[in-house]
PDB file of N, CA and C in Angstrom:
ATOM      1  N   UNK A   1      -8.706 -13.807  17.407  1.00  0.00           N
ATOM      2  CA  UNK A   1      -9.235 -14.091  16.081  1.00  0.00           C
ATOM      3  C   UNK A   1      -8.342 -15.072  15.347  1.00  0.00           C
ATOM      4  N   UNK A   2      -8.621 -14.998  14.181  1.00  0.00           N
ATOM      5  CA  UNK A   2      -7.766 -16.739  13.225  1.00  0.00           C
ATOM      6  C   UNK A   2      -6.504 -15.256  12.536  1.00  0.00           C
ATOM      7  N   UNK A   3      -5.820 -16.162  12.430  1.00  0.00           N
ATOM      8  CA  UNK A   3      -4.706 -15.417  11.886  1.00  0.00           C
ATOM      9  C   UNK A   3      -3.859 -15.670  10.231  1.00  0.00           C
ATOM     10  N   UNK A   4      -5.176 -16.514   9.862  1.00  0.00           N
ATOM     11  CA  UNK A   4      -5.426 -16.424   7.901  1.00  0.00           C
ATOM     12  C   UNK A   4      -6.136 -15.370   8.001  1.00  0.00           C
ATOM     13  N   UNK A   5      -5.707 -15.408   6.173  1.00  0.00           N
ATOM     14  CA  UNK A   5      -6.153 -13.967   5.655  1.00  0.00           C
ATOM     15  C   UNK A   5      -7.207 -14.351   4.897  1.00  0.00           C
ATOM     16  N   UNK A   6      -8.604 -13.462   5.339  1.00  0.00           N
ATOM     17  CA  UNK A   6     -10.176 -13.574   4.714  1.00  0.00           C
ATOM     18  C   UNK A   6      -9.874 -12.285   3.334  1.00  0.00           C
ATOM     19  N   UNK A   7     -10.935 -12.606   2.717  1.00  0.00           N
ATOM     20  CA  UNK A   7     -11.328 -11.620   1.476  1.00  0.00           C
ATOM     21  C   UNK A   7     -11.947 -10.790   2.195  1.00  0.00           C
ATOM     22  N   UNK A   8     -12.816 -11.065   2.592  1.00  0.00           N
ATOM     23  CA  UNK A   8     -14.345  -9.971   3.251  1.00  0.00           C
ATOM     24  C   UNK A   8     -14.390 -10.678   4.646  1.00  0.00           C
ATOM     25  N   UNK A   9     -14.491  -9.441   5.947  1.00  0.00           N
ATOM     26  CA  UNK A   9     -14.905 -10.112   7.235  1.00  0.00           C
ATOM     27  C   UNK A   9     -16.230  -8.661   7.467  1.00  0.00           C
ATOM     28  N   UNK A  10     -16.618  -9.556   8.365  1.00  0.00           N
ATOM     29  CA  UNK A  10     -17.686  -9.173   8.961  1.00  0.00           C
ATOM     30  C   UNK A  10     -17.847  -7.782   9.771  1.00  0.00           C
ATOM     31  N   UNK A  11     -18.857  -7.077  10.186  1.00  0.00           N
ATOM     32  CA  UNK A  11     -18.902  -5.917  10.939  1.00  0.00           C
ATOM     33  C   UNK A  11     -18.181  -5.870  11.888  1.00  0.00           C
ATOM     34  N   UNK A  12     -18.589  -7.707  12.787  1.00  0.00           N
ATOM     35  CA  UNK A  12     -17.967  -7.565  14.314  1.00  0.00           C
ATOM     36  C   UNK A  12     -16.540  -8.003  14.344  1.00  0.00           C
ATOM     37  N   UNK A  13     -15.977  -8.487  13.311  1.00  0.00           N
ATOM     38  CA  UNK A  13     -14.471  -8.983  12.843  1.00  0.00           C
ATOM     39  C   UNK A  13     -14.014  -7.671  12.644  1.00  0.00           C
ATOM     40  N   UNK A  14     -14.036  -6.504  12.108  1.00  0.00           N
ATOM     41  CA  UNK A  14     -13.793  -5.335  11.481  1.00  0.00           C
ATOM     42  C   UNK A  14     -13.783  -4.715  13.066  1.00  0.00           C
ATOM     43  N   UNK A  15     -14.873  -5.015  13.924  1.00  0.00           N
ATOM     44  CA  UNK A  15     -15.272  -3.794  15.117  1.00  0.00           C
ATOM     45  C   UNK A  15     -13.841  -4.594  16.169  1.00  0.00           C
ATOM     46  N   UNK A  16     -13.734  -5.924  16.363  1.00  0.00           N
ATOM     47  CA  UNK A  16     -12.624  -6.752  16.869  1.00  0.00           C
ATOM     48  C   UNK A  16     -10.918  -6.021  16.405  1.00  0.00           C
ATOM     49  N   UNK A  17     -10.715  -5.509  15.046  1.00  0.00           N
ATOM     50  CA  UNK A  17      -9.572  -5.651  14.713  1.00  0.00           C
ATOM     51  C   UNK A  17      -8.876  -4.344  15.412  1.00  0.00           C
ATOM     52  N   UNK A  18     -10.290  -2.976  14.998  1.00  0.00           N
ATOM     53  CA  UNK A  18     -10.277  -1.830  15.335  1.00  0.00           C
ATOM     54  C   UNK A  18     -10.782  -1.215  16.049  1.00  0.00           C
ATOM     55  N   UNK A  19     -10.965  -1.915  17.158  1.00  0.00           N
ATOM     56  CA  UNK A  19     -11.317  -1.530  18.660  1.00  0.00           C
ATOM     57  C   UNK A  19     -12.696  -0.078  18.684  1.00  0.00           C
ATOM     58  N   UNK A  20     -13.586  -0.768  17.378  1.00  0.00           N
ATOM     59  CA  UNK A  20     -14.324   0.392  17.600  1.00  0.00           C
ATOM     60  C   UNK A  20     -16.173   0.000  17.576  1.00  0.00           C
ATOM     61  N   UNK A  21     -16.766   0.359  18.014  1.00  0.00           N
ATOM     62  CA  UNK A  21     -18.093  -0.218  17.751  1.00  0.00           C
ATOM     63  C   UNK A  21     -19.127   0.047  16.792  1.00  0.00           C
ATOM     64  N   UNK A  22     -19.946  -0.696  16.613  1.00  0.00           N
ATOM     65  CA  UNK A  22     -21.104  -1.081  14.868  1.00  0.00           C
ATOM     66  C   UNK A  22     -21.330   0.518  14.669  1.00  0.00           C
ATOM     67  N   UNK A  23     -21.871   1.047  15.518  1.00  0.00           N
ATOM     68  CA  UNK A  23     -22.709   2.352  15.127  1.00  0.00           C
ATOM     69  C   UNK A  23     -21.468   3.097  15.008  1.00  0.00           C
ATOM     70  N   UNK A  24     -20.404   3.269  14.984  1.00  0.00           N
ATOM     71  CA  UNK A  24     -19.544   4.140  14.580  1.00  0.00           C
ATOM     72  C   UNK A  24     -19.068   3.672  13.055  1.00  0.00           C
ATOM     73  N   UNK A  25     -18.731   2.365  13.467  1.00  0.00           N
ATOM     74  CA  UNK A  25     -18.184   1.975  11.466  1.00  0.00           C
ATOM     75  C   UNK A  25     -19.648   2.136  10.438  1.00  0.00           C
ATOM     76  N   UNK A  26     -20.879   2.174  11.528  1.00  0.00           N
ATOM     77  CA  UNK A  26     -21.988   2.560  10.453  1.00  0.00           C
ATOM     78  C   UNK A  26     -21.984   3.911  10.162  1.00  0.00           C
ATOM     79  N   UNK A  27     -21.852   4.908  11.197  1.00  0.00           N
ATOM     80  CA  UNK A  27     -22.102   6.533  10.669  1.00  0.00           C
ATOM     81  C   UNK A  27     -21.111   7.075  10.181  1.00  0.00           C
ATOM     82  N   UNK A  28     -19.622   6.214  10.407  1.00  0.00           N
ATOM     83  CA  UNK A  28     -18.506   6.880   9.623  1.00  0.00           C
ATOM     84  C   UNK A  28     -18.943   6.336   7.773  1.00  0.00           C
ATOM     85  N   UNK A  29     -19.514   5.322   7.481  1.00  0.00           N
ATOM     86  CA  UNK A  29     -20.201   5.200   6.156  1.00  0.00           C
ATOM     87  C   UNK A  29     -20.702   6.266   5.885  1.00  0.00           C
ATOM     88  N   UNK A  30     -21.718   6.886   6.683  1.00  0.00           N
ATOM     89  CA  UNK A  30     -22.595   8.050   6.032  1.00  0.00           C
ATOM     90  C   UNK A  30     -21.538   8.798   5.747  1.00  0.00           C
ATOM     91  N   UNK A  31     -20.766   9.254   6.862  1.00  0.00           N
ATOM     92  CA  UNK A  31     -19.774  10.747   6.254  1.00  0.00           C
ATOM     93  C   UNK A  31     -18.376  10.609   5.287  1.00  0.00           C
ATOM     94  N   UNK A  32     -17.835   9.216   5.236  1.00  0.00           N
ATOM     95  CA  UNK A  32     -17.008   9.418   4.356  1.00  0.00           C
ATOM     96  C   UNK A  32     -17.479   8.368   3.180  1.00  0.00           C
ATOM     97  N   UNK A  33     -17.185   9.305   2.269  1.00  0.00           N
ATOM     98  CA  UNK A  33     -17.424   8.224   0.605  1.00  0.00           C
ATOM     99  C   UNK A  33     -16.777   7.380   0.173  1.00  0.00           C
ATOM    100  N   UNK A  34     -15.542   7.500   1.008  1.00  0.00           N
ATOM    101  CA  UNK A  34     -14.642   6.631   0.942  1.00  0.00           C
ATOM    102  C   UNK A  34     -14.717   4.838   1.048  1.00  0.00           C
ATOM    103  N   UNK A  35     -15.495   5.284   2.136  1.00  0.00           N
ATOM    104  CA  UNK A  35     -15.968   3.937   2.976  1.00  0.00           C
ATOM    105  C   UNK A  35     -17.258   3.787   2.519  1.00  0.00           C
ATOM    106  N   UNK A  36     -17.091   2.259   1.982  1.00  0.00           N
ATOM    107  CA  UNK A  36     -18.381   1.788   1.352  1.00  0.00           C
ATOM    108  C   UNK A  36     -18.368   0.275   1.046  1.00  0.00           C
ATOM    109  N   UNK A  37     -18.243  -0.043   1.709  1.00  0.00           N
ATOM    110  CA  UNK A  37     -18.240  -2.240   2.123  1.00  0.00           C
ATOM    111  C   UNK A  37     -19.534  -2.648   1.615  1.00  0.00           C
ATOM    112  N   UNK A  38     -18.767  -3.450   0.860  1.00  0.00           N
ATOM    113  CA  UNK A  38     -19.700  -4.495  -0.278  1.00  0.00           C
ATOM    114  C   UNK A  38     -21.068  -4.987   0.705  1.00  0.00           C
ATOM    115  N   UNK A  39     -21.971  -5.595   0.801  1.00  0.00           N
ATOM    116  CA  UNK A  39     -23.148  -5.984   1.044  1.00  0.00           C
ATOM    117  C   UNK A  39     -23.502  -7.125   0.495  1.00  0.00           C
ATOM    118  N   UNK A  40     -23.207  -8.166   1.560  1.00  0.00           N
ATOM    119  CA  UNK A  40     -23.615 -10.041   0.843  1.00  0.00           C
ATOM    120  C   UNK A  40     -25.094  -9.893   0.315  1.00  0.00           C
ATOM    121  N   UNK A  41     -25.804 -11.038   0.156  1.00  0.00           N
ATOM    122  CA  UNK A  41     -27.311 -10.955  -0.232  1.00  0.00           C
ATOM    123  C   UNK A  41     -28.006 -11.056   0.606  1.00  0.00           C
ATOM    124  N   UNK A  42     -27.301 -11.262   1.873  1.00  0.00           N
ATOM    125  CA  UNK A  42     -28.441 -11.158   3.190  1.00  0.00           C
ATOM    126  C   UNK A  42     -28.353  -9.738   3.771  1.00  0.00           C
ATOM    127  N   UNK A  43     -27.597  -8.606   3.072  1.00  0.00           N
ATOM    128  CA  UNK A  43     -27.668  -7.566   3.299  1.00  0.00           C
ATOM    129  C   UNK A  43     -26.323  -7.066   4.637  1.00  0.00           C
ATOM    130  N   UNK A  44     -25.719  -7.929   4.896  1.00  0.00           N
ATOM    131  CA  UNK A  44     -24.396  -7.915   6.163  1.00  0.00           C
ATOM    132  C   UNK A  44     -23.526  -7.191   5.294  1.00  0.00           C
ATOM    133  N   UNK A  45     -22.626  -6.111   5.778  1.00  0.00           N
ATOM    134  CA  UNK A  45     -21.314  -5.379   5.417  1.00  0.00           C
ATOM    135  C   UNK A  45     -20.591  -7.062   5.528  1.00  0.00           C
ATOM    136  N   UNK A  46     -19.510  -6.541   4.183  1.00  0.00           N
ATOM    137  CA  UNK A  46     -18.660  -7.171   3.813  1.00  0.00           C
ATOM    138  C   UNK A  46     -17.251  -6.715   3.660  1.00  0.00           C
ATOM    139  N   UNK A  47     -16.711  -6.108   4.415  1.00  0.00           N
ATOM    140  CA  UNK A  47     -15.526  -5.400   4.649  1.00  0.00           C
ATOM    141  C   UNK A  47     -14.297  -6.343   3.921  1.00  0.00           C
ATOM    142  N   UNK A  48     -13.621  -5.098   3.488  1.00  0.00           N
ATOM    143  CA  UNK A  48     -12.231  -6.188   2.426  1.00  0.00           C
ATOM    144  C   UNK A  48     -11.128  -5.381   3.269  1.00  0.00           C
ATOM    145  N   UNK A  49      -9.328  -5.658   2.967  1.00  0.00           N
ATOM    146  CA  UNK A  49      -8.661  -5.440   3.747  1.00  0.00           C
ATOM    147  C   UNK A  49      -8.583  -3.518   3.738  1.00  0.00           C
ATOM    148  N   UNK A  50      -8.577  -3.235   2.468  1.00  0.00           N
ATOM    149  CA  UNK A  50      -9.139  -1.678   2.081  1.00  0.00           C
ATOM    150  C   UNK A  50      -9.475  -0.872   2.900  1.00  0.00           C
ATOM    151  N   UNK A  51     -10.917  -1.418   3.008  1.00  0.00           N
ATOM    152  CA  UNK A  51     -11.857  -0.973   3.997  1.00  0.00           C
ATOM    153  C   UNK A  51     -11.457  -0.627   5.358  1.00  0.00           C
ATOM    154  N   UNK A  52     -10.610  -1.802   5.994  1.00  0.00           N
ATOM    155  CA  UNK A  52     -10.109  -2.148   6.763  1.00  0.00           C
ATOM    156  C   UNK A  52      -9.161  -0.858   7.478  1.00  0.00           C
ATOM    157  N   UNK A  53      -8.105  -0.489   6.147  1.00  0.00           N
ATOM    158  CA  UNK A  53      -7.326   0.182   5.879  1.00  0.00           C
ATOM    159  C   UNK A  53      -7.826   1.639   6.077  1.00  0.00           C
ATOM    160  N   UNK A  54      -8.607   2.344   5.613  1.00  0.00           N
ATOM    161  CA  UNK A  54      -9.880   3.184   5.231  1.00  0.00           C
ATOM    162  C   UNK A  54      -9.908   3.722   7.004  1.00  0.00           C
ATOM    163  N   UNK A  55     -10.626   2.387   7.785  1.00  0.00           N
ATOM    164  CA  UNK A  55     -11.088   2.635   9.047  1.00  0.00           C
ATOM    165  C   UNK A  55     -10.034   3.029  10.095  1.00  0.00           C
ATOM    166  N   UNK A  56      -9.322   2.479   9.992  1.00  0.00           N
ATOM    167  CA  UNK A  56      -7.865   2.678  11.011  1.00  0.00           C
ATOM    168  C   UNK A  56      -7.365   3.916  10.333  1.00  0.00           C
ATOM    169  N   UNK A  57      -7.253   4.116   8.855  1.00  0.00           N
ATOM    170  CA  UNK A  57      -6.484   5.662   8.916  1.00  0.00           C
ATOM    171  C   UNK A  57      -7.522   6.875   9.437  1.00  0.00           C
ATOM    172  N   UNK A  58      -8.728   6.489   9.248  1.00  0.00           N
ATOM    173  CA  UNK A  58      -9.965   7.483   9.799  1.00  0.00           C
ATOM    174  C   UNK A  58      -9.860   7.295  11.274  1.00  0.00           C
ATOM    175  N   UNK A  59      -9.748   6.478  11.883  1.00  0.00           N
ATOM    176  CA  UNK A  59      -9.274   6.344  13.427  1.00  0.00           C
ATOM    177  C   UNK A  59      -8.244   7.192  13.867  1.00  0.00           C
ATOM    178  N   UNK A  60      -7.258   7.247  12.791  1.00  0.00           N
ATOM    179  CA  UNK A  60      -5.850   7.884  13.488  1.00  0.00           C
ATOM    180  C   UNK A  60      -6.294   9.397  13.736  1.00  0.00           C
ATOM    181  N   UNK A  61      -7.010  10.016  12.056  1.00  0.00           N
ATOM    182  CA  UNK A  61      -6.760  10.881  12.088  1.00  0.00           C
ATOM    183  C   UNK A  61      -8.091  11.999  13.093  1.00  0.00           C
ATOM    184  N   UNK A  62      -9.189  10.882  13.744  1.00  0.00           N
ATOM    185  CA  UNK A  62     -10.600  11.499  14.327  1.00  0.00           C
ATOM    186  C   UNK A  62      -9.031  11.750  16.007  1.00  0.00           C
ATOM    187  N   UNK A  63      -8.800  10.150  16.251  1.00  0.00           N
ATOM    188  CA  UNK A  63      -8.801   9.837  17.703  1.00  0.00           C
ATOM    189  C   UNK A  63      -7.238  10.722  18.077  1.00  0.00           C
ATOM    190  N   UNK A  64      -6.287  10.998  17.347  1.00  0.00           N
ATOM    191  CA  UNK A  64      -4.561  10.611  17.406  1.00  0.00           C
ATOM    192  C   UNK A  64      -4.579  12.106  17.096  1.00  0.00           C
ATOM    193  N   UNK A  65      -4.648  12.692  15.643  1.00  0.00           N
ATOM    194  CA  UNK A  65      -4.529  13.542  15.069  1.00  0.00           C
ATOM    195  C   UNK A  65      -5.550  14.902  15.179  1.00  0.00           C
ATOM    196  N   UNK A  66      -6.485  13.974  16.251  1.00  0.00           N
ATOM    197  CA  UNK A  66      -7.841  15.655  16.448  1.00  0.00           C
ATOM    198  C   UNK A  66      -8.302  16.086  15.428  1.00  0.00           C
ATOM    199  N   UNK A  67      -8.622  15.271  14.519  1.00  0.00           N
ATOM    200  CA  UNK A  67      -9.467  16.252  13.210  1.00  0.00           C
ATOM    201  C   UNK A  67     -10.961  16.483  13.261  1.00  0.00           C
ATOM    202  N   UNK A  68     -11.318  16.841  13.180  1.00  0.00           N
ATOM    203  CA  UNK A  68     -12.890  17.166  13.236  1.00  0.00           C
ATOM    204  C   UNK A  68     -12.978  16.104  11.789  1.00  0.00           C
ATOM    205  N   UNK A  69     -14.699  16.090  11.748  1.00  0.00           N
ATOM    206  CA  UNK A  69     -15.085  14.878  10.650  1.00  0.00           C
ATOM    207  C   UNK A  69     -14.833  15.519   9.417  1.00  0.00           C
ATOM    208  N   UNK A  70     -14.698  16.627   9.127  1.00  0.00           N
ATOM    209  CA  UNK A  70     -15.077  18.029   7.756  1.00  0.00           C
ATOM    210  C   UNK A  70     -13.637  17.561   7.611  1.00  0.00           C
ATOM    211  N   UNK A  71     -12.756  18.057   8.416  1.00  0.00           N
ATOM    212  CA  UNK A  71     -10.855  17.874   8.503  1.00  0.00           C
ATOM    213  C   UNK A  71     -10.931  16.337   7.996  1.00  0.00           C
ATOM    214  N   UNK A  72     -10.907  15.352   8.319  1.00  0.00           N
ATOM    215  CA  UNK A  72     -10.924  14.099   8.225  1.00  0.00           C
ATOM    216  C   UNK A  72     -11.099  13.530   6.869  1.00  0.00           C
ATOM    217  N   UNK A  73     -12.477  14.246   6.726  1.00  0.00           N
ATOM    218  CA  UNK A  73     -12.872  14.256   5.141  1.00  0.00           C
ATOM    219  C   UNK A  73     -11.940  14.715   3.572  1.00  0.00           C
ATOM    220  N   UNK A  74     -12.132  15.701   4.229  1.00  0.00           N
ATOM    221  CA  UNK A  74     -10.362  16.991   3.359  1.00  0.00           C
ATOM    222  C   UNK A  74      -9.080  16.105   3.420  1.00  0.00           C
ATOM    223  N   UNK A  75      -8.633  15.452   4.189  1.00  0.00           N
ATOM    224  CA  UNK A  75      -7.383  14.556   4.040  1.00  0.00           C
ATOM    225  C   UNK A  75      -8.113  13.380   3.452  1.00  0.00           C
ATOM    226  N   UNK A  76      -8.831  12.720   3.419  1.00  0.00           N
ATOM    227  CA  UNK A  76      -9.208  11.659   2.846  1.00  0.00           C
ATOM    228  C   UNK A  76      -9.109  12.174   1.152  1.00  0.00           C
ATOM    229  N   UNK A  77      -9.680  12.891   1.345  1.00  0.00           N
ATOM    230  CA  UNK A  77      -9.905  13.398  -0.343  1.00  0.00           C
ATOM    231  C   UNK A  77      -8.694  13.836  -0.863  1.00  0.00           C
ATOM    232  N   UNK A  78      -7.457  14.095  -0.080  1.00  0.00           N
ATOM    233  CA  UNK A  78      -6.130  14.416  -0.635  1.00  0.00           C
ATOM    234  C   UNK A  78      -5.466  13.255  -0.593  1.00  0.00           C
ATOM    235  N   UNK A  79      -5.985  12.169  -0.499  1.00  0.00           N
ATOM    236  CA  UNK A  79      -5.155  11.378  -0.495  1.00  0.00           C
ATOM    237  C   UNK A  79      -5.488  10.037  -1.365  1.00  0.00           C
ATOM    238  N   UNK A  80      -6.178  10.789  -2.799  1.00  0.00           N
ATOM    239  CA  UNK A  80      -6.663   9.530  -3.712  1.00  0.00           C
ATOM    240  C   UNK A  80      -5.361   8.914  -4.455  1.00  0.00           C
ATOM    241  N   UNK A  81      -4.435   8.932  -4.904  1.00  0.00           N
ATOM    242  CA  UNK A  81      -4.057   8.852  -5.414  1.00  0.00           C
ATOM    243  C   UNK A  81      -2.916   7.627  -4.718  1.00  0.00           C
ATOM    244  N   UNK A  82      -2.180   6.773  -5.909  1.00  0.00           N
ATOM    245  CA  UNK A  82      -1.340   5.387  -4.965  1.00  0.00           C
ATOM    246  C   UNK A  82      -0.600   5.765  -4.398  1.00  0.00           C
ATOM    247  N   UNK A  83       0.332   6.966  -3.963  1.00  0.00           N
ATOM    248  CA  UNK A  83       1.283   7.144  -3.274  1.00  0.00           C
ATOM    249  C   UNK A  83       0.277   7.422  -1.829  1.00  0.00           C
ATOM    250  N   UNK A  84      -0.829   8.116  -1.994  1.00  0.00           N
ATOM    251  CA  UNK A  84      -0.968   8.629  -0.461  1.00  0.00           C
ATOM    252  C   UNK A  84      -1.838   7.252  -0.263  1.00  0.00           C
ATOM    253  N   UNK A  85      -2.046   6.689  -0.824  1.00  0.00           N
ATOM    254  CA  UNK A  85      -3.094   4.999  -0.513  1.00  0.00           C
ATOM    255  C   UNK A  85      -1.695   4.581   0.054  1.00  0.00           C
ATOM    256  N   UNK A  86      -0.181   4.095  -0.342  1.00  0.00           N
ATOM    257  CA  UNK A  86       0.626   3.777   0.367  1.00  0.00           C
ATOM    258  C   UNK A  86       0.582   4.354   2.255  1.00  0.00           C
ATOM    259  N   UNK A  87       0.427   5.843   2.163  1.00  0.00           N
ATOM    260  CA  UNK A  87       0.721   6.432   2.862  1.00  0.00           C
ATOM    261  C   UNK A  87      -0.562   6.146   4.078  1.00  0.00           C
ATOM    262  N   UNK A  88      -1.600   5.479   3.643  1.00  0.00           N
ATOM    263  CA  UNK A  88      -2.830   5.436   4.416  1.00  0.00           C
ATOM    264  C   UNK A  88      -2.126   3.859   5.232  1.00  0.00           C
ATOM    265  N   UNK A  89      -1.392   3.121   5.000  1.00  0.00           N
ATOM    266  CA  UNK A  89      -0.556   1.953   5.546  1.00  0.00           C
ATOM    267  C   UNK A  89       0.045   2.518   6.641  1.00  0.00           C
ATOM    268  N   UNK A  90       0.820   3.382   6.113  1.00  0.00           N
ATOM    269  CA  UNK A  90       2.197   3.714   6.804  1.00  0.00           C
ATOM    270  C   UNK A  90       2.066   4.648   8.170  1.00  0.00           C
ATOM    271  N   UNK A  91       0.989   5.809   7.916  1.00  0.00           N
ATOM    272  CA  UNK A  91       0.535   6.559   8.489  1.00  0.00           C
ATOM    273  C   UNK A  91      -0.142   5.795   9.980  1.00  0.00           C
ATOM    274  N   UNK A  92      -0.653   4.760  10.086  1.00  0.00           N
ATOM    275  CA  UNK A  92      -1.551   4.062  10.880  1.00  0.00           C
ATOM    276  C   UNK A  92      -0.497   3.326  12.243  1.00  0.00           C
ATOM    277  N   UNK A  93      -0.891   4.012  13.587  1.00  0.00           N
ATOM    278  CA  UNK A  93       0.082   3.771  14.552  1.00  0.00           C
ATOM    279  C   UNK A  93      -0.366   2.361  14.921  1.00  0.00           C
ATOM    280  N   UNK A  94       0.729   1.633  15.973  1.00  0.00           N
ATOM    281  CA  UNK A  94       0.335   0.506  16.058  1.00  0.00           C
ATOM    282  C   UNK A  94      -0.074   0.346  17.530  1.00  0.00           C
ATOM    283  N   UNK A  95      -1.084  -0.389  18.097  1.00  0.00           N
ATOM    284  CA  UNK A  95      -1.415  -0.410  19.387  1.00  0.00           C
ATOM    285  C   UNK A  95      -0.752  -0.211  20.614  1.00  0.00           C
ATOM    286  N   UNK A  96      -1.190   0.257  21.463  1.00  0.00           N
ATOM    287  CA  UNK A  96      -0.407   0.766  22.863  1.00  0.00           C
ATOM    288  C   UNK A  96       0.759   1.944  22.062  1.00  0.00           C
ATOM    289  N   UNK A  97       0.566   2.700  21.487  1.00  0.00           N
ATOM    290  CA  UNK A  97       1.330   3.760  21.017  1.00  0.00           C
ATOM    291  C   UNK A  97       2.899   3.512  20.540  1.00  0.00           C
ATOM    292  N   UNK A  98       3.267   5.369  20.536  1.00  0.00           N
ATOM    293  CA  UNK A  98       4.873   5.059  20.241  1.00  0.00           C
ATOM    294  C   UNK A  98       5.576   5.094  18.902  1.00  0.00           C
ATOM    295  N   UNK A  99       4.475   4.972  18.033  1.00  0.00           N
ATOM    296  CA  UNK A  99       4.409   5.352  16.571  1.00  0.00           C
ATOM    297  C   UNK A  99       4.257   6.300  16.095  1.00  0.00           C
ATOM    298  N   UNK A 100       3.821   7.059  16.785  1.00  0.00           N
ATOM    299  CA  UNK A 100       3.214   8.637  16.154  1.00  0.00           C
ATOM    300  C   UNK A 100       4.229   9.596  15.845  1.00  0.00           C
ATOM    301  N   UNK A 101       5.423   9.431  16.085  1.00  0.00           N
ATOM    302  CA  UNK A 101       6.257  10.172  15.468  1.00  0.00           C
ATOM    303  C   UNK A 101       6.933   9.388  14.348  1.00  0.00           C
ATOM    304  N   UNK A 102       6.756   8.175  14.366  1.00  0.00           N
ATOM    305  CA  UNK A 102       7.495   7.182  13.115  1.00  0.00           C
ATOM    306  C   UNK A 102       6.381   7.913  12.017  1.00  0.00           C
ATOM    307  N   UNK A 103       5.328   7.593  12.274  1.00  0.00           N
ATOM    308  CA  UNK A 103       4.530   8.142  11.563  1.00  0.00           C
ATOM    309  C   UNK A 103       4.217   9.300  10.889  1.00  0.00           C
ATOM    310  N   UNK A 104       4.999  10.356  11.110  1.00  0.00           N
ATOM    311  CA  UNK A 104       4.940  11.479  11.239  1.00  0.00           C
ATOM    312  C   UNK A 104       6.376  11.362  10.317  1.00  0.00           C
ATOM    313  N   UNK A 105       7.355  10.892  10.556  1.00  0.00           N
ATOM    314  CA  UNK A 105       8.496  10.900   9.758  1.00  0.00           C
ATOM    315  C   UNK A 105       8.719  10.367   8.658  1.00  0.00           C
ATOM    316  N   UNK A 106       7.538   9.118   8.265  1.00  0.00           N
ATOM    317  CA  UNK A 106       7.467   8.037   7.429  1.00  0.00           C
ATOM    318  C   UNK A 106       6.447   9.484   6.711  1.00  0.00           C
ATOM    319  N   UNK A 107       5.551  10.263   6.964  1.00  0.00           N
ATOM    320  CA  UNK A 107       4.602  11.122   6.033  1.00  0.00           C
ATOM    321  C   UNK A 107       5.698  11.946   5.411  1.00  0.00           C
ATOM    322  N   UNK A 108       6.843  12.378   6.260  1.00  0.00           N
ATOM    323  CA  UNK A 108       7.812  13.841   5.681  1.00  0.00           C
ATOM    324  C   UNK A 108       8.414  12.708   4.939  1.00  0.00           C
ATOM    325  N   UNK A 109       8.643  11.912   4.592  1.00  0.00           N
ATOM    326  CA  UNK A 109       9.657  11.146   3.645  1.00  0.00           C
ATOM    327  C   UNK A 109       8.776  10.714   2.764  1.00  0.00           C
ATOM    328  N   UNK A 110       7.504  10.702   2.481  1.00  0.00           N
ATOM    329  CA  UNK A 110       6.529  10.547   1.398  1.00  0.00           C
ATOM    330  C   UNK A 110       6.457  11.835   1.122  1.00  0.00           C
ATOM    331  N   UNK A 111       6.641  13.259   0.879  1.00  0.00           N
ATOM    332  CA  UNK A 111       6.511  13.980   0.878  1.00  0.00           C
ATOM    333  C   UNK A 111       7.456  14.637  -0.007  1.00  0.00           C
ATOM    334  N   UNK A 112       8.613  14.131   0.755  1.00  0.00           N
ATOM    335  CA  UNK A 112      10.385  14.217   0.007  1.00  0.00           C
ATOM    336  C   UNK A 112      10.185  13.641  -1.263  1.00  0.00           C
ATOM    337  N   UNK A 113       9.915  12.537  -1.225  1.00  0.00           N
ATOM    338  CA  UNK A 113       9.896  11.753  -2.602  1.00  0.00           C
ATOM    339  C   UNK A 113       8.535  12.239  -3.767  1.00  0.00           C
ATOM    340  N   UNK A 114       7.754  13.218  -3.108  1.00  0.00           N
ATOM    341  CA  UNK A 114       6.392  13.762  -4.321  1.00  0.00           C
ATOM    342  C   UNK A 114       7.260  14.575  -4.843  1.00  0.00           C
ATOM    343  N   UNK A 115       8.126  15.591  -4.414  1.00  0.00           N
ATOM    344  CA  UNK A 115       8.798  16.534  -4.833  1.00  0.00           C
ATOM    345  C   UNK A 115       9.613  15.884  -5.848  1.00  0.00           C
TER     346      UNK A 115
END
């Protein structure tokens, strides 16, 4: 892909970044409220980096973390607020693994600092 930064990319730019396919970034719309990409006037998802953001932490926590969609949902919803929106960055492993405990240590040190 180009390696400038877009405002809004596309379904299959979005399905490219996050190794996942249309009908999944479409039915994860239905179940989380979270996720909800703007709509040009020809009616195409318009995904912003957010969104983006949104999909990969919902990735971690379906594919990495074993949550059922209900579980998935329940952490999404605990995590409105800007510290855990930081934490939706930080939380997100990086390809071919190896992160998941950085990740895991980077959450207990967001955690340290709510207290």
């Amino acid at each position: 892909m180009f390696d400038y930064k877009k405002t809004y990319y596309s379904i299959s730019e979005v399905c490219g970044k996050t190794g996942l396919e249309p009908h999944v970034l479409r039915y994860w719309e239905t179940e989380f409220q979270q996720l909800r990409p703007k709509k040009n006037r020809a009616g195409n998802r318009a995904y912003r980096d957010k969104d983006i953001g949104i999909i990969q932490y919902i990735k971690y926590l379906l594919y990495e973390e074993q949550y059922t969609i209900p579980g998935a949902k329940k952490k999404l919803l605990e995590t409105k607020d800007d510290l855990h929106q930081t934490q939706l960055a930080l939380a997100i492993p990086v390809k071919n693994g190896g992160t998941t405990a950085i990740a895991r240590e980077l959450r207990e040190i967001l955690q340290v600092l709510k207290a």
